[in-house]
Protein backbone atom coordinates (compact mmCIF):
# COMPACT_ATOMS: atom_id res chain seq x y z
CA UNK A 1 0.00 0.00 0.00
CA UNK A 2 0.98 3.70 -0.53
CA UNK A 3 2.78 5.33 1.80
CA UNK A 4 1.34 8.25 0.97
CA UNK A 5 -2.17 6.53 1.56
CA UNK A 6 -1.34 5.24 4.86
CA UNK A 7 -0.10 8.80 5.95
CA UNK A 8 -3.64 10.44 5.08
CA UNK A 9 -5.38 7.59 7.16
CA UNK A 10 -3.41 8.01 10.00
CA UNK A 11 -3.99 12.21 10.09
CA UNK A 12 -7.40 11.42 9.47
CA UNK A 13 -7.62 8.71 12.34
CA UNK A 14 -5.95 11.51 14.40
CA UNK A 15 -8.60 13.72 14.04
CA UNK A 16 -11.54 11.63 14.50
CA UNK A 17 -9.98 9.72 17.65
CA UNK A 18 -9.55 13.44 19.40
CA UNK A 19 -13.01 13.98 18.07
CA UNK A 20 -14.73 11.00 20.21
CA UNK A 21 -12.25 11.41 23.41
CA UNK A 22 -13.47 14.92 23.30
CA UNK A 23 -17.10 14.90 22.29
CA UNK A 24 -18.30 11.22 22.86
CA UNK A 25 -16.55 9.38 25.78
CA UNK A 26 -18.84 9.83 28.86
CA UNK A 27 -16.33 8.57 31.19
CA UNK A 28 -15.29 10.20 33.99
CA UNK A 29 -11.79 9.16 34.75
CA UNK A 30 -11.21 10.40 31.39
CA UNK A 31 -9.72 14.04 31.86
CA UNK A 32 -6.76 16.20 29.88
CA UNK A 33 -5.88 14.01 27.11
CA UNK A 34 -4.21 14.95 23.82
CA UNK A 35 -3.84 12.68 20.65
CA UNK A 36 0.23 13.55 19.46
CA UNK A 37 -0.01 11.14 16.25
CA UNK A 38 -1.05 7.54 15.28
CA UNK A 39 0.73 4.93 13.41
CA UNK A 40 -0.66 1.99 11.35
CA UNK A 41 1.24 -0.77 9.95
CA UNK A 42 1.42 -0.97 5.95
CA UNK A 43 -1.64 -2.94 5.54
CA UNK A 44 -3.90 -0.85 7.76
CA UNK A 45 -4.51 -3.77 10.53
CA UNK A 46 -3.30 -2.54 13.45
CA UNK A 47 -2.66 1.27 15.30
CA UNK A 48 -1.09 3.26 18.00
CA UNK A 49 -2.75 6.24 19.26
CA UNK A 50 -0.15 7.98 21.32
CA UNK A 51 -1.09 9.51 23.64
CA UNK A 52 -0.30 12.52 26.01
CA UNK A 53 -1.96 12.79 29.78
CA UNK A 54 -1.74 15.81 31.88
CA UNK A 55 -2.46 15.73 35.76
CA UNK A 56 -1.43 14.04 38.87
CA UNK A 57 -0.16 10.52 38.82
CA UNK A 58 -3.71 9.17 40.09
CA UNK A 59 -5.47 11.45 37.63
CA UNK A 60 -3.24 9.83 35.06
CA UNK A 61 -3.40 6.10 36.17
CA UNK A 62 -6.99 6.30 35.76
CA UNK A 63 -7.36 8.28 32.75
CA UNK A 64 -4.91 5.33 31.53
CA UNK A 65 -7.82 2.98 32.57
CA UNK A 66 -10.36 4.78 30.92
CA UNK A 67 -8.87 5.04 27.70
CA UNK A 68 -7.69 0.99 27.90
CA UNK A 69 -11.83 0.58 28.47
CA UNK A 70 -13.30 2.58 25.82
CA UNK A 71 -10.93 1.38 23.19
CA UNK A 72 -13.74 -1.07 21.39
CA UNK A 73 -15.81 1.89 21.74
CA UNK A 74 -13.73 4.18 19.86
CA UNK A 75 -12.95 1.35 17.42
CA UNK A 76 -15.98 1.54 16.19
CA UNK A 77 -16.63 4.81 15.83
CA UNK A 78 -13.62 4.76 13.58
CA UNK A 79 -15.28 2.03 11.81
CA UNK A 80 -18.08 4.25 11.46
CA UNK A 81 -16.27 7.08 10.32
CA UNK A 82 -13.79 5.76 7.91
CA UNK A 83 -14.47 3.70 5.04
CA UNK A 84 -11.87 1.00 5.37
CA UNK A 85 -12.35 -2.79 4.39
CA UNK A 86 -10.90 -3.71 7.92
CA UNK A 87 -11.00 -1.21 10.64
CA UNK A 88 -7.12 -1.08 12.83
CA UNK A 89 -7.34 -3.11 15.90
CA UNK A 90 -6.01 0.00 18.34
CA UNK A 91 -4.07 -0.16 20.66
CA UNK A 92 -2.29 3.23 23.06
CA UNK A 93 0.62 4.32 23.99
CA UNK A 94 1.75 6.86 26.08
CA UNK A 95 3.80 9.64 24.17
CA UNK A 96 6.82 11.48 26.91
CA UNK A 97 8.01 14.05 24.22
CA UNK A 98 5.48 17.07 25.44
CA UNK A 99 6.83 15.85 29.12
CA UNK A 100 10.39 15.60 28.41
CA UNK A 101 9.96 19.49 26.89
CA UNK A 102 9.02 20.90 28.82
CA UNK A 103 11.76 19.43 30.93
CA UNK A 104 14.22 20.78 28.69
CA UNK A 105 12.40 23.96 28.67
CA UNK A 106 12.58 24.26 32.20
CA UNK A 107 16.45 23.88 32.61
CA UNK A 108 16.88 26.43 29.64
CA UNK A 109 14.59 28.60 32.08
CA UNK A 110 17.27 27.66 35.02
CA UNK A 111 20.63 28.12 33.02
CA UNK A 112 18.49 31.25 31.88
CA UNK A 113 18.42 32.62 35.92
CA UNK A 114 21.53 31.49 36.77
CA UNK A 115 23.36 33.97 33.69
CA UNK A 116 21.06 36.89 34.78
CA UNK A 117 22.26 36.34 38.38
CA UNK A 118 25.73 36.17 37.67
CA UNK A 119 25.55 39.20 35.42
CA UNK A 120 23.62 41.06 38.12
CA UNK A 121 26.83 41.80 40.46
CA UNK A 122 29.40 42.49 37.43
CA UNK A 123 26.67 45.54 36.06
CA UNK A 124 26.37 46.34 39.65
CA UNK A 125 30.25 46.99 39.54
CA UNK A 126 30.29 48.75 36.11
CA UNK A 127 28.08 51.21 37.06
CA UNK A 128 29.90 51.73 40.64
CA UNK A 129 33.24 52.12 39.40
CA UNK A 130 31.73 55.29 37.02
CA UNK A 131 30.44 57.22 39.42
């Protein structure tokens, strides 16, 4: 199959997966969850949602559970909404890049500080010495 083909099913998957977490999954554990991308295999069989969750580590272990329960749901919605000859068995996965950013953002933010600090004394200094 084209790769090209299997590209467009997989942005169109993404939308339609955020879609029903957003609009059409009543349950509650279920809170601050973002679709990053999904990935079928060549023949269109089998996908991974991956996933981002925001929130505590409770809030996340049972939006975790959530999502592993409403995945036959959501199956077949997608079934529904895309005209496939097999619709992907799903599976998720939990996507670290938005965590491990803002990570990274948050020691640039440090090192970031740290410069301003050590700066701080030698302007202090400069502007001493021309007075």
């Amino acid at each position: 199959m084209s790769q090209l083909r299997v590209e467009k099913v997989q942005e169109l998957m993404k939308q339609e997966i955020s879609e029903i977490i957003l609009r059409e999954l009543k349950d509650p554990r279920i809170g601050f969850v973002t679709v990053t991308s999904v990935e079928c295999t060549g023949d269109l069989r089998e996908a991974k949602i991956y996933v981002s969750l925001m929130g505590s580590e409770q809030q996340v272990k049972d939006c975790w559970a959530g999502l592993q329960s409403s995945l036959g749901f959501i199956r077949r919605e997608i079934g529904k909404r895309i005209r496939l000859r097999f619709t992907p068995e799903l599976s998720f996965a939990v996507d670290k890049s938005l965590d491990y950013s803002a990570h990274i953002q948050e020691l640039l933010l440090k090192i970031e500080a740290e410069d301003k600090a050590k700066k701080a004394p030698e302007t202090d200094n400069v502007k001493k010495e021309e007075h």
